[in-house]
C-alpha atoms as a PDB file:
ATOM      1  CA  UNK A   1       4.183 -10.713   6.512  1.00  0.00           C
ATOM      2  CA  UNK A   2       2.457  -7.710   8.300  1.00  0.00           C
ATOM      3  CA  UNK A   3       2.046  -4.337   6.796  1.00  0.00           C
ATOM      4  CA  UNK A   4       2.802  -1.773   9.229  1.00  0.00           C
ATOM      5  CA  UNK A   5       2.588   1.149   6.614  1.00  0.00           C
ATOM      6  CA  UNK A   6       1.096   2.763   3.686  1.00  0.00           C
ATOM      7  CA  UNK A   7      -0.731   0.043   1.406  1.00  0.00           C
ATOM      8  CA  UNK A   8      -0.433  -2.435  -1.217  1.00  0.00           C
ATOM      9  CA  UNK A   9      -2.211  -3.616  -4.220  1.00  0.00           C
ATOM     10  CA  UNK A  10      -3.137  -7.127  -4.314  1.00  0.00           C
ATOM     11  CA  UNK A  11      -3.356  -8.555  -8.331  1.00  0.00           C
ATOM     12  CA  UNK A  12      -4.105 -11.939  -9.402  1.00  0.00           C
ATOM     13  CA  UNK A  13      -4.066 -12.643 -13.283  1.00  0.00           C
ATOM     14  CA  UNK A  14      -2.802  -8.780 -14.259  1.00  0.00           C
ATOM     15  CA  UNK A  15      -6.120  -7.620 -12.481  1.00  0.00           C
ATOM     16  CA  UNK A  16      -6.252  -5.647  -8.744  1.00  0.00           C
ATOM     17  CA  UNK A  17      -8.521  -7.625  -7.201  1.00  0.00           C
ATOM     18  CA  UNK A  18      -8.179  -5.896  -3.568  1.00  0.00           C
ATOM     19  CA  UNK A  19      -6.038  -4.174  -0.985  1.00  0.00           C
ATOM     20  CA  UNK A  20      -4.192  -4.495   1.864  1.00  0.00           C
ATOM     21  CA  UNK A  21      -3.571  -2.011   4.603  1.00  0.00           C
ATOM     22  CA  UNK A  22      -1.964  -1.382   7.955  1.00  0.00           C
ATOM     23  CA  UNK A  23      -2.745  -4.302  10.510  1.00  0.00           C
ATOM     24  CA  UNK A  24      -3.117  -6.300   8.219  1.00  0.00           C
ATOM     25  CA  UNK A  25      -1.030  -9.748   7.493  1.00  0.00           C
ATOM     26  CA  UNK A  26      -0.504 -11.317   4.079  1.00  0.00           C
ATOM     27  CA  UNK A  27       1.296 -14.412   2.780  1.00  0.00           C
ATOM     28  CA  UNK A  28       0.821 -16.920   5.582  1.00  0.00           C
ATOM     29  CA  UNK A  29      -0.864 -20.005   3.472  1.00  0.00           C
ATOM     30  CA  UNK A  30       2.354 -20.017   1.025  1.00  0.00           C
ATOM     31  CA  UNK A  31       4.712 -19.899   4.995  1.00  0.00           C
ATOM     32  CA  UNK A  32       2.077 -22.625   6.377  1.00  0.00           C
ATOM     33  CA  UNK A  33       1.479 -25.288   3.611  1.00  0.00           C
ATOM     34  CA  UNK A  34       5.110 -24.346   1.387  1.00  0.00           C
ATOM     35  CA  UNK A  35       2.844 -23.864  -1.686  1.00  0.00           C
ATOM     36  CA  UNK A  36       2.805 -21.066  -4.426  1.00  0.00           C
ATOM     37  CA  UNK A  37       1.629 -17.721  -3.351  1.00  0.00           C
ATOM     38  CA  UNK A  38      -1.787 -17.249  -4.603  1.00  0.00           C
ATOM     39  CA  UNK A  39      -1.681 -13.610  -5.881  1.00  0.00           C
ATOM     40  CA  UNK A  40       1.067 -10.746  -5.558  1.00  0.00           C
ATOM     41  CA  UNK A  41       1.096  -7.364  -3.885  1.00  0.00           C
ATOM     42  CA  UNK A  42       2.613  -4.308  -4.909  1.00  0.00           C
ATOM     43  CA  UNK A  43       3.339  -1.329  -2.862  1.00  0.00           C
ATOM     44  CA  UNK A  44       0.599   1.777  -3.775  1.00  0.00           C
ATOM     45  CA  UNK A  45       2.658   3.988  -2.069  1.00  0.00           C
ATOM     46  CA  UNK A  46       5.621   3.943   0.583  1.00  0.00           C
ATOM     47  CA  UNK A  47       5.474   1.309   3.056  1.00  0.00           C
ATOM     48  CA  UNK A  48       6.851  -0.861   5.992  1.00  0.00           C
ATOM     49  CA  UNK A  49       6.168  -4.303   5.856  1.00  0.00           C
ATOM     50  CA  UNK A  50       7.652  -6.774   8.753  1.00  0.00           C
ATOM     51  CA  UNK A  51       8.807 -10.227   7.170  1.00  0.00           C
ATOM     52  CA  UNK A  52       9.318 -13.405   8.762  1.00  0.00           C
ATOM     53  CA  UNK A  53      10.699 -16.619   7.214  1.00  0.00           C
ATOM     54  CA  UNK A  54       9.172 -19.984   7.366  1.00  0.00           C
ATOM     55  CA  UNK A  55      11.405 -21.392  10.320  1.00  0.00           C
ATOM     56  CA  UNK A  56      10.748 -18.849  12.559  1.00  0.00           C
ATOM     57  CA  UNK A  57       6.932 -19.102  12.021  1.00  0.00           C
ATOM     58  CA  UNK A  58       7.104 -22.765  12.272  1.00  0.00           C
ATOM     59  CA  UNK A  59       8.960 -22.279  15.973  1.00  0.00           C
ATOM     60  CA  UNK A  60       6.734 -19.542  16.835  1.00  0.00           C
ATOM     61  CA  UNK A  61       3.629 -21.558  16.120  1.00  0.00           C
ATOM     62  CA  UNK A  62       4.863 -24.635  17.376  1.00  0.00           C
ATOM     63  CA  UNK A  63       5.170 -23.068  20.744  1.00  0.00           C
ATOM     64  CA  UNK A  64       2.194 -21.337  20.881  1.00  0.00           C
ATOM     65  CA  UNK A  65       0.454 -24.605  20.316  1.00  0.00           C
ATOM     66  CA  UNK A  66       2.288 -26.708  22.623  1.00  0.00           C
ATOM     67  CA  UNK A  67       1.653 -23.893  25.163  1.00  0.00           C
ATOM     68  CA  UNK A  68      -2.082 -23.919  24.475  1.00  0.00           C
ATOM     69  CA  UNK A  69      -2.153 -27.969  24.562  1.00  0.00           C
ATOM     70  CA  UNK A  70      -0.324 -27.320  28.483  1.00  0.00           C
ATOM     71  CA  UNK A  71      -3.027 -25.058  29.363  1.00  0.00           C
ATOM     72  CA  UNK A  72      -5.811 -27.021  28.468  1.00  0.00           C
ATOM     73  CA  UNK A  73      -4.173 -29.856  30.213  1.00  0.00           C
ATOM     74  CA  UNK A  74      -3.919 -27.961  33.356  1.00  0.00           C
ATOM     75  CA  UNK A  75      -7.420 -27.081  32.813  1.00  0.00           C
ATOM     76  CA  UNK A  76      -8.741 -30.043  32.802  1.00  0.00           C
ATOM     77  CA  UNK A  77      -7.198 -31.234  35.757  1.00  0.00           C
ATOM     78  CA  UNK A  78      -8.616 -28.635  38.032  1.00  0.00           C
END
């Protein structure tokens, strides 16, 4: 997830232990590894926040990666 607007507060055992603001992305160890999220955010004030769900991350990264593997490939062949 990316926050696009506004801000969040980030808590972890009922205690803010930071921020997060525009720019900035949150949330992609629990989309990467499938685990728990480690803490939980909470809107300070209005926001915008752009969500995407595991499968499209996992296709988007997979072709990134393979892209960057055919790169290096061509690289090395030069």
């Amino acid at each position: 997830m990316e926050l696009t607007k506004g801000s969040l507060k980030v808590w972890k055992n009922n205690k803010v232990i930071g921020s997060v603001g525009p720019g900035k992305a949150f949330g992609e160890l629990a989309i990467l590894y499938n685990c728990t999220r480690t803490a939980t955010v909470e809107a300070a004030e209005d926001s915008k926040i752009w969500v995407m769900d595991r499968k499209a991350f996992h296709t988007i990264m997979m072709r990134t990666g393979l892209q960057r593997q055919e790169d290096n490939i061509k690289f090395l062949r030069r």
